[in-house]
Protein backbone atom coordinates (compact mmCIF):
# COMPACT_ATOMS: atom_id res chain seq x y z
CA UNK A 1 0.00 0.00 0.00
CA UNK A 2 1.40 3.43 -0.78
CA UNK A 3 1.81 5.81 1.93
CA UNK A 4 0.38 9.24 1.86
CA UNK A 5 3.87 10.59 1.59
CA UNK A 6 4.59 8.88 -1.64
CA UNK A 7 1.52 9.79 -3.06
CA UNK A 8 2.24 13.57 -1.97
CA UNK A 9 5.68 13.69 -3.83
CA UNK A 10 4.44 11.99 -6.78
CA UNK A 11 2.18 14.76 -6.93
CA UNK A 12 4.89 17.39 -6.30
CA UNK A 13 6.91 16.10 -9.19
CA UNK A 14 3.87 16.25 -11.45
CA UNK A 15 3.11 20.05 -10.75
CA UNK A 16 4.69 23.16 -9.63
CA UNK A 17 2.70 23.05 -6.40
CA UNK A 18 5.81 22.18 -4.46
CA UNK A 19 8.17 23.80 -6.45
CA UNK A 20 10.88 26.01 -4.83
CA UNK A 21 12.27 29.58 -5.94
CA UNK A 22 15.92 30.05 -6.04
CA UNK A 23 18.03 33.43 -6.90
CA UNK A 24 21.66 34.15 -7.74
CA UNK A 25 23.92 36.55 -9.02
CA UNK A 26 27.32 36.17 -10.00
CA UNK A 27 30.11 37.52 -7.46
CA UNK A 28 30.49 40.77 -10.31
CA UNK A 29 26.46 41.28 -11.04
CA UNK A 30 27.01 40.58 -14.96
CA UNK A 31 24.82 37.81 -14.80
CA UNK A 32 21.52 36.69 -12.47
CA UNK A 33 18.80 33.86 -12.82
CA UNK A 34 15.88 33.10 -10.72
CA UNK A 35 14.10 29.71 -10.97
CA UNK A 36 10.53 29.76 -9.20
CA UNK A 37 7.04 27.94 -9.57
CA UNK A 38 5.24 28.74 -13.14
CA UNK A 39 1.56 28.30 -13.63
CA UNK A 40 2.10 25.21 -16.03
CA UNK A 41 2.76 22.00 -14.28
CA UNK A 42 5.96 20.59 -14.32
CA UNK A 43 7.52 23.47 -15.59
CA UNK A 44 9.52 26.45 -13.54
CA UNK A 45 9.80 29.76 -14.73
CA UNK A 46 13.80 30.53 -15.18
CA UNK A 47 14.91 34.34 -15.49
CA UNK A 48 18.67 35.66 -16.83
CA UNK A 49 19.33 38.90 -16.44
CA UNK A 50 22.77 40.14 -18.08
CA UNK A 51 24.39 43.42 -18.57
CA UNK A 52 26.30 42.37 -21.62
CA UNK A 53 24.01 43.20 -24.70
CA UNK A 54 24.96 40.40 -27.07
CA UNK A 55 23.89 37.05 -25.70
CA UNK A 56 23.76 35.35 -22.27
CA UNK A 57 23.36 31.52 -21.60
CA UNK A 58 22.94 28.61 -18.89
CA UNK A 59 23.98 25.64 -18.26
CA UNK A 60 21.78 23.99 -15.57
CA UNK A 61 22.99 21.30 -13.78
CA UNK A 62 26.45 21.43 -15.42
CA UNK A 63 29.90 22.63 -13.08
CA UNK A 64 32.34 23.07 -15.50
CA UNK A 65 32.33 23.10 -19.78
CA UNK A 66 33.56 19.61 -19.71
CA UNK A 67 29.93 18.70 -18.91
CA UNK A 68 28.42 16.80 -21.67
CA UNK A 69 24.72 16.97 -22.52
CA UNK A 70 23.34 19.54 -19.92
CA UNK A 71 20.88 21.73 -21.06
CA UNK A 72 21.81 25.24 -22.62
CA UNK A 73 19.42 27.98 -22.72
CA UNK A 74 20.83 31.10 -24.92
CA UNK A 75 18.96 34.13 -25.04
CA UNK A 76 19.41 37.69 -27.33
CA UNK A 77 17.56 40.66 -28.34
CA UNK A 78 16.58 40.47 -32.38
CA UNK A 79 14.83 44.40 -32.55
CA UNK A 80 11.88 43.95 -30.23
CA UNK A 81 11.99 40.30 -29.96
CA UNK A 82 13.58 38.19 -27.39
CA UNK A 83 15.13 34.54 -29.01
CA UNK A 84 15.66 31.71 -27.21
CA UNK A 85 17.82 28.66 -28.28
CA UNK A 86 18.08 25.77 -26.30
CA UNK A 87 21.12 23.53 -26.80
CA UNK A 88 23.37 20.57 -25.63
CA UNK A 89 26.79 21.62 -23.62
CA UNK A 90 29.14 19.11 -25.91
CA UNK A 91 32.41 19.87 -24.31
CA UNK A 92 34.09 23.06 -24.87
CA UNK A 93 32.94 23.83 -28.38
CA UNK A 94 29.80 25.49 -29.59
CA UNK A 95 26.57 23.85 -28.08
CA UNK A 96 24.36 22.38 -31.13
CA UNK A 97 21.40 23.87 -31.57
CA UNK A 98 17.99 21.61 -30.17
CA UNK A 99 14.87 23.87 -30.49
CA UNK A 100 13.51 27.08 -30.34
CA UNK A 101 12.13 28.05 -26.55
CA UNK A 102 9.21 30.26 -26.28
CA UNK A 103 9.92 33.62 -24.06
CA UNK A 104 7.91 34.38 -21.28
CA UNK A 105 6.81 37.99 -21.09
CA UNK A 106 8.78 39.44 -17.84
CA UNK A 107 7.83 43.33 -16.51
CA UNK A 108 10.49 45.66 -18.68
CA UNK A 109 13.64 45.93 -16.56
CA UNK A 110 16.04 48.99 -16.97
CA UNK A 111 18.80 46.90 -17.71
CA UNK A 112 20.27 47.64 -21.12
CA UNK A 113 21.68 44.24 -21.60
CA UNK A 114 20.11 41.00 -21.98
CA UNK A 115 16.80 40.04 -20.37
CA UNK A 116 14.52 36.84 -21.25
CA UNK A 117 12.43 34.00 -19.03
CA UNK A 118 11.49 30.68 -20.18
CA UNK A 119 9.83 27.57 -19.03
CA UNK A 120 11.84 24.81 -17.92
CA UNK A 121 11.52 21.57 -16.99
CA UNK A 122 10.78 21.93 -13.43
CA UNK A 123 12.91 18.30 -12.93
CA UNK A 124 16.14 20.26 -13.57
CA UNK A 125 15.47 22.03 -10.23
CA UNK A 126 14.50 18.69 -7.92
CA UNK A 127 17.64 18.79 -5.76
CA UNK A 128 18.37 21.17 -3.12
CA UNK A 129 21.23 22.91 -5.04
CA UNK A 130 21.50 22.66 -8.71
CA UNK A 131 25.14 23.63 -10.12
CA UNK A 132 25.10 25.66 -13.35
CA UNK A 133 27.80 27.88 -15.95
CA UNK A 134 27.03 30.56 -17.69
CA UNK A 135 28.36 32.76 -20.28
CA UNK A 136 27.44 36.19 -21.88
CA UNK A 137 29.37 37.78 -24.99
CA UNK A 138 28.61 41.88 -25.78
CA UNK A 139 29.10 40.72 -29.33
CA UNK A 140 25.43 39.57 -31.03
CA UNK A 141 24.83 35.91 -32.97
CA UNK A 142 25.63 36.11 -35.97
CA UNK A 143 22.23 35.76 -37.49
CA UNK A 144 20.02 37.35 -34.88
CA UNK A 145 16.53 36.55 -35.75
CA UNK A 146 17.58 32.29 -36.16
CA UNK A 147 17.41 30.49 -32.53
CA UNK A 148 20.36 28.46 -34.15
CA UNK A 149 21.95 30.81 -35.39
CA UNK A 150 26.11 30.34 -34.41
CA UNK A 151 27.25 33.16 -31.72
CA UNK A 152 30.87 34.20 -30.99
CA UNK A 153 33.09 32.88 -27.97
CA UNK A 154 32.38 34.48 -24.57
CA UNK A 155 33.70 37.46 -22.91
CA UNK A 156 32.24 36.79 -19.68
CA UNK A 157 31.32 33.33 -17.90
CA UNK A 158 31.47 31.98 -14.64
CA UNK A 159 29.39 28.96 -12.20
CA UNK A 160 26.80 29.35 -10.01
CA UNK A 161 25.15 27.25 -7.61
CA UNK A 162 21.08 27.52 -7.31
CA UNK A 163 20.26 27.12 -3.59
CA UNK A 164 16.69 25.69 -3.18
């Protein structure tokens, strides 16, 4: 017979009811994400704020670029538009591209730089820390308005660790 407790994080897994909120910055501000509950089950609404205004990017659950197959999420400004590209980290080379991610409309900021929010797997964020990399590059993809679009080496990056 199952006991209520497995029956109550079967159900947490299943939605964001019991999903937690994390926020970091790295030690220099130039780059920020905060994971928290979304209104779609399963899913948790992930926020990267950057200075740079070229590109930013995550790696969640990845410590260093030697990390194979973590999940990427890239973000840049094309005009008005925000694009998303989610990726595989492959080593230290350039992550292939996987899919287009639909942005999630966050309140203007006055940052200048790079600002998007996305829907993620909520899964990525089941342990009580989650160890990520990220990288951000002033210098735009090369092909703005294509999620796969190739984007030059970083000028900023860094690790982070997601305390839930």
């Amino acid at each position: 017979m199952r006991s209520w407790t497995t029956t109550l994080l079967g159900l947490c897994l299943l939605s964001s009811a019991c999903a937690q909120s994390a926020e970091t910055c790295s030690d220099d501000q130039s780059f920020c994400v905060r994971v928290e509950p979304s209104q779609t089950p399963g899913q948790s609404l992930v926020t990267v704020q950057s200075p740079t205004t070229g590109w930013a990017g995550i790696a969640i659950g990845a410590s260093h670029m030697s990390s194979i197959n973590a999940p990427v999420y890239i973000g840049w400004h094309n005009g008005e538009d925000i694009v998303i590209s989610k990726r595989q980290l492959k080593g230290k080379r350039m992550p292939p591209f996987e899919s287009a991610v639909e942005s999630v409309s966050i309140p203007n900021t006055a940052s200048s730089g790079v600002s998007f929010a996305f829907l993620a797997p909520s899964s990525l964020f089941a342990a009580s820390s989650v160890k990520c990399i990220w990288a951000a590059s002033a210098v735009p993809p090369q092909d703005p308005a294509l999620p796969s679009s190739a984007f030059p080496f970083h000028q900023h990056r860094g690790s982070i660790t997601l305390q839930f």
